[in-house]
C-alpha atoms as a PDB file:
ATOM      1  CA  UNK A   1    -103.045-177.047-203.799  1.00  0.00           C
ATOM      2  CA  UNK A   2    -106.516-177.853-204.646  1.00  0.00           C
ATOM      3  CA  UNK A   3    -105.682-181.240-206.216  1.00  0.00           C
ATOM      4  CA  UNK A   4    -103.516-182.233-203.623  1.00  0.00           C
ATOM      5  CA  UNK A   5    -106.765-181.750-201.268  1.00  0.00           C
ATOM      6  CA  UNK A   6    -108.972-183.167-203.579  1.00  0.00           C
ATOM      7  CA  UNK A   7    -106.768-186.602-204.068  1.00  0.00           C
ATOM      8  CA  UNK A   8    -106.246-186.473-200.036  1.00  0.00           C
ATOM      9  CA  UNK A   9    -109.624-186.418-199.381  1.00  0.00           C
ATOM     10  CA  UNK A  10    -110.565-188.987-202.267  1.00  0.00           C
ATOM     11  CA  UNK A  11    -107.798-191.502-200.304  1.00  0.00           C
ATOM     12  CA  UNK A  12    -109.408-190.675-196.912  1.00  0.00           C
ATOM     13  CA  UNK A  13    -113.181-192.214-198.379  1.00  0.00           C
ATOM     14  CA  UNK A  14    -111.334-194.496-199.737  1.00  0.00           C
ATOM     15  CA  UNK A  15    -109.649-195.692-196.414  1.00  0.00           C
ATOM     16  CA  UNK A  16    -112.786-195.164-194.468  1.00  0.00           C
ATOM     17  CA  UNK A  17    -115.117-197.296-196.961  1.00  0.00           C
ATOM     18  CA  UNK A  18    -112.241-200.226-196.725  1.00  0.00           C
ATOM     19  CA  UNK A  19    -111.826-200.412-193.122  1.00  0.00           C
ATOM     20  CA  UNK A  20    -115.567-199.981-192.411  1.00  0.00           C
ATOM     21  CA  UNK A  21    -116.539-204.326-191.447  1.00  0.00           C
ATOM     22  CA  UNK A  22    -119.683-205.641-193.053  1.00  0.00           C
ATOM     23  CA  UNK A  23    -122.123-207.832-191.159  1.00  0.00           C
ATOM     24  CA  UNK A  24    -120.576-211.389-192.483  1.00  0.00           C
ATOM     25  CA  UNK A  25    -117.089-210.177-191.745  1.00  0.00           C
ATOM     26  CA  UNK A  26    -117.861-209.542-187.984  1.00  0.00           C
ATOM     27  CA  UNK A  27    -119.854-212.910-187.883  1.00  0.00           C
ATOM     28  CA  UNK A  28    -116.871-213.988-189.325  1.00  0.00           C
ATOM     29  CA  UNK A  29    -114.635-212.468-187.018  1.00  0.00           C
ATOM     30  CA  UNK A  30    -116.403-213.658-183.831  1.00  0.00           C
ATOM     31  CA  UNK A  31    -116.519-217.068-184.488  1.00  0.00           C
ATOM     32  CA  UNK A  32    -112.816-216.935-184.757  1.00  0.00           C
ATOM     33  CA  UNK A  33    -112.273-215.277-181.757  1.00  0.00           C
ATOM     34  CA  UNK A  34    -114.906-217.872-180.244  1.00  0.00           C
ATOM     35  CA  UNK A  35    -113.175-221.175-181.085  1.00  0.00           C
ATOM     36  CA  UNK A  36    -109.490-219.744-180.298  1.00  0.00           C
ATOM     37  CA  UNK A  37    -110.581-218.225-176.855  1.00  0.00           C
ATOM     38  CA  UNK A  38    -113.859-219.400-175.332  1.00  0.00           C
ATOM     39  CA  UNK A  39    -113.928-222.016-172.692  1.00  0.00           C
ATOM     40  CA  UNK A  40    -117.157-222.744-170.913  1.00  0.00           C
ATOM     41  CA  UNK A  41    -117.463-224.024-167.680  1.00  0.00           C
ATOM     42  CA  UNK A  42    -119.818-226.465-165.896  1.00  0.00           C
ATOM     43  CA  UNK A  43    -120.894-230.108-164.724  1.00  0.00           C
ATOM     44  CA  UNK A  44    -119.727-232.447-167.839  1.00  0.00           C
ATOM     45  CA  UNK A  45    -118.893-229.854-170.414  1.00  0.00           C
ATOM     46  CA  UNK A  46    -115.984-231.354-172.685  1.00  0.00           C
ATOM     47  CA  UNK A  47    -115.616-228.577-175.372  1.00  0.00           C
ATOM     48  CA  UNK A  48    -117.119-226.082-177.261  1.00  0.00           C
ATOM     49  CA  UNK A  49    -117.145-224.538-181.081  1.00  0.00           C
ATOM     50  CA  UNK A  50    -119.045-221.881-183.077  1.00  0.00           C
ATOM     51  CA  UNK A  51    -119.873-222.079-187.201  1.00  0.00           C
ATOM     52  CA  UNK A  52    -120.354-219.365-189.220  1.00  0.00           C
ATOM     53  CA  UNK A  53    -123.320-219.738-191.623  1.00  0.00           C
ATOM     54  CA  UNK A  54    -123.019-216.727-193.777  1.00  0.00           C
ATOM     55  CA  UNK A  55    -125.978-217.008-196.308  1.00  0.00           C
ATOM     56  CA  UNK A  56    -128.142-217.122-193.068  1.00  0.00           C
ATOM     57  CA  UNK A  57    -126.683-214.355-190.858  1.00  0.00           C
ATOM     58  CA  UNK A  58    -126.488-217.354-188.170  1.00  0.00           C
ATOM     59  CA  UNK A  59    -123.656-218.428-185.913  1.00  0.00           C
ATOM     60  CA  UNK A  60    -124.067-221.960-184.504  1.00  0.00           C
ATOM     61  CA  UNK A  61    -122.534-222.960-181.016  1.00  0.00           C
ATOM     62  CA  UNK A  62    -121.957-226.665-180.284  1.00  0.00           C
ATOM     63  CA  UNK A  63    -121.617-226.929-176.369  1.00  0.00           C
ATOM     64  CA  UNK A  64    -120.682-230.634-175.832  1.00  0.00           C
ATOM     65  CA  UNK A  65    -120.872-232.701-172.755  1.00  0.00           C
ATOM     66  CA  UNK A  66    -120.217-236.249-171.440  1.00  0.00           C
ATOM     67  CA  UNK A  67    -123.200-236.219-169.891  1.00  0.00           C
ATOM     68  CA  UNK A  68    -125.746-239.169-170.919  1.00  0.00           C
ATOM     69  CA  UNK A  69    -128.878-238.922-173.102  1.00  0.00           C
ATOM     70  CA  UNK A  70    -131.850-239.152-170.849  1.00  0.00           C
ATOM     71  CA  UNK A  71    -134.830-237.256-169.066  1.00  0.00           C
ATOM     72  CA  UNK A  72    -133.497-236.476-166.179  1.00  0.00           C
ATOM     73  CA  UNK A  73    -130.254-234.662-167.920  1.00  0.00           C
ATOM     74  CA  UNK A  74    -132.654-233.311-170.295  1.00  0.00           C
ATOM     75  CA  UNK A  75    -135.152-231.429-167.936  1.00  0.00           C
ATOM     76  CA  UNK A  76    -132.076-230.935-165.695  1.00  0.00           C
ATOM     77  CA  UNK A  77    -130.444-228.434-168.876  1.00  0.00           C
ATOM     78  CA  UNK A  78    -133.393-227.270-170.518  1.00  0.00           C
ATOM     79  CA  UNK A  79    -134.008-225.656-166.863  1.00  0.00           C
ATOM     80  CA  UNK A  80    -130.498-224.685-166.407  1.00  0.00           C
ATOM     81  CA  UNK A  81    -129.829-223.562-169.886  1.00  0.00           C
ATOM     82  CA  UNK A  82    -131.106-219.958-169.738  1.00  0.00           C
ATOM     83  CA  UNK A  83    -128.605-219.164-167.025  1.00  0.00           C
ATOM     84  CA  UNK A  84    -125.703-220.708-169.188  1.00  0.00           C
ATOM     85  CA  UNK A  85    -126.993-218.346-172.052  1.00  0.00           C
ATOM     86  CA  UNK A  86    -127.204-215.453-169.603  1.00  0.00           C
ATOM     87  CA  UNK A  87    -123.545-216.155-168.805  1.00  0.00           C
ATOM     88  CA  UNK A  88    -122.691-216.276-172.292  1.00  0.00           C
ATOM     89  CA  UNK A  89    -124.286-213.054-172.719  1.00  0.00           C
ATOM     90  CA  UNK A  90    -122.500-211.490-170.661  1.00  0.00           C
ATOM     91  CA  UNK A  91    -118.720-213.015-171.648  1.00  0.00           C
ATOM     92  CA  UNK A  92    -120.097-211.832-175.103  1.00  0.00           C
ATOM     93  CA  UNK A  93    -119.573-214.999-176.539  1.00  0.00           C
ATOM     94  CA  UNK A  94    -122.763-214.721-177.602  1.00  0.00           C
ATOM     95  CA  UNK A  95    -122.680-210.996-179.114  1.00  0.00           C
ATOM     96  CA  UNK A  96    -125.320-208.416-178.696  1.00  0.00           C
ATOM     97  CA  UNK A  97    -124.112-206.117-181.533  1.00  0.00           C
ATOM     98  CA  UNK A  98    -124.225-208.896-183.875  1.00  0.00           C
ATOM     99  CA  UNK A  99    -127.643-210.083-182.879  1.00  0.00           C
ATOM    100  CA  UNK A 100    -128.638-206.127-183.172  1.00  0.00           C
ATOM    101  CA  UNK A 101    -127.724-206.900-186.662  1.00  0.00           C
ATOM    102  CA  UNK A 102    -129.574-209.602-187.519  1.00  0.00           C
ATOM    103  CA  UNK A 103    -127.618-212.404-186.272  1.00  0.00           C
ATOM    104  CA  UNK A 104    -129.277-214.929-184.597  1.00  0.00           C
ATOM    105  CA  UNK A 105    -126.898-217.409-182.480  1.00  0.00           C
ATOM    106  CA  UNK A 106    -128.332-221.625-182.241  1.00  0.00           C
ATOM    107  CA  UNK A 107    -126.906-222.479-179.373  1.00  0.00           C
ATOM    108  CA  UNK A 108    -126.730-226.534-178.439  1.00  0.00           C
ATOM    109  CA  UNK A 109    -126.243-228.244-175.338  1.00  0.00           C
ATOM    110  CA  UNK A 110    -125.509-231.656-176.465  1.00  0.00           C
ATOM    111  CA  UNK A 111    -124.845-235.412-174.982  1.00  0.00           C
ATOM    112  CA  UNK A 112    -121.411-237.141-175.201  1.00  0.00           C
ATOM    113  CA  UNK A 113    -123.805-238.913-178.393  1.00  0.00           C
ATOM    114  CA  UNK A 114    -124.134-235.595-180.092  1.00  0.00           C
ATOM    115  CA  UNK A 115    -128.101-236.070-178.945  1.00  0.00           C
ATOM    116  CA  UNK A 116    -129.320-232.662-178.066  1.00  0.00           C
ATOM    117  CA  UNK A 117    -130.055-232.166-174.526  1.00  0.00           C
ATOM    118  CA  UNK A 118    -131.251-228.360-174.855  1.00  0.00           C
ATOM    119  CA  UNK A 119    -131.134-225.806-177.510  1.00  0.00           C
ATOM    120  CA  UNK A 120    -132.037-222.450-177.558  1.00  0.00           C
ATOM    121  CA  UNK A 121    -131.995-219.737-180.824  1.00  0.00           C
ATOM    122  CA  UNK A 122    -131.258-216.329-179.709  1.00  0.00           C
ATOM    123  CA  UNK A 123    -132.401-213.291-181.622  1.00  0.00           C
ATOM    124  CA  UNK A 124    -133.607-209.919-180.963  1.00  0.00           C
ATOM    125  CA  UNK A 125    -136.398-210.692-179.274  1.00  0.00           C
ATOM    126  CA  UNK A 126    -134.927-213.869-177.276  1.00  0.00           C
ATOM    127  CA  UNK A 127    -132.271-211.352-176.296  1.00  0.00           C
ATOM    128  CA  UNK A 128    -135.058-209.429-175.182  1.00  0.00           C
ATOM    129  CA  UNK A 129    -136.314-212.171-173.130  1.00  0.00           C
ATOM    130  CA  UNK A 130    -133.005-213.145-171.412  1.00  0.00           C
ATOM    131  CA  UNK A 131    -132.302-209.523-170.291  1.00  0.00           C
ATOM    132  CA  UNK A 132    -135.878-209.111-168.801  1.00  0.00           C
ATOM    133  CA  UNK A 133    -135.340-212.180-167.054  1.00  0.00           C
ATOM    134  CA  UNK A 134    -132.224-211.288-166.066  1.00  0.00           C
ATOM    135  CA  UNK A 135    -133.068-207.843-164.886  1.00  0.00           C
ATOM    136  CA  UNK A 136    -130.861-205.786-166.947  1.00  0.00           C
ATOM    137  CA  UNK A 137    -133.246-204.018-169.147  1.00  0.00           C
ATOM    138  CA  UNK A 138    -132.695-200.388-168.391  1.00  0.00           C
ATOM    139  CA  UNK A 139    -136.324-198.754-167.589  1.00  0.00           C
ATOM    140  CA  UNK A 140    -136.833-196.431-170.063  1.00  0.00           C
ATOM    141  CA  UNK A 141    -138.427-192.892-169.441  1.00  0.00           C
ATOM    142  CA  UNK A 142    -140.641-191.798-172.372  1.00  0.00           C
ATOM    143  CA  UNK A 143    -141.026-187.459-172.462  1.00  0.00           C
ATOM    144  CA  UNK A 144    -144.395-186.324-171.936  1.00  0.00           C
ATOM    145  CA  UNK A 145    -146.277-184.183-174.012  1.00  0.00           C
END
């Protein structure tokens, strides 16, 4: 009976270690999901795609447009573009658990020319940045001593 628990229990690690994802398997993972289900939604925007770079622990999203390189369209999204991130946020198509990870997502806004028209990198503390703004930062309450 003892070696019937011993092997069960030895298989159950086993299991557990094997199904447990590593950090480049869920970067993996969402970019998948990304270019099989996201659509984004606005004034020009043609299509959209996401590249894993592994090595880096960065996920790159191309956000193309047929909108025209110029400075108008170019202060027009670098204004705008925080919003668009906000909203990506949110859909989690850019992912907060990964970022919590170390993930950082590049995130273009480009011309129908593949010129960029605004790009952003998100990370922990860009995250940070775009939740302040946002005003969903939970106020924390620190004990006192």
């Amino acid at each position: 009976m003892k070696k019937i628990t011993q092997i069960a229990f030895a298989f159950a690690v086993l299991m557990l270690l094997v199904s447990c994802k590593n950090t480049k398997q869920k970067i993996q993972e969402h970019v998948s999901t990304y270019n099989n289900s996201s659509s984004i939604k606005g004034h020009g925007i043609t299509s959209t795609s996401a590249k894993a770079f592994l090595n880096d622990n960065k996920i790159e999203i191309r956000i193309e447009t047929n909108l025209e390189e110029n400075d108008s369209n170019k202060l027009a999204y670098k204004e705008s573009f925080p919003d668009l991130l906000k909203e990506m946020i949110k859909n989690d198509q850019i992912s907060t658990a990964l970022i919590e990870e170390g993930v950082t997502f590049d995130v273009y806004f480009l011309a129908y020319n593949n010129a960029i028209l605004a790009q952003q990198l998100v990370n922990k503390e860009e995250l940070a940045v775009l939740e302040k703004a946002d005003g969903a930062v939970a106020q924390k309450e620190t004990a006192k001593l």
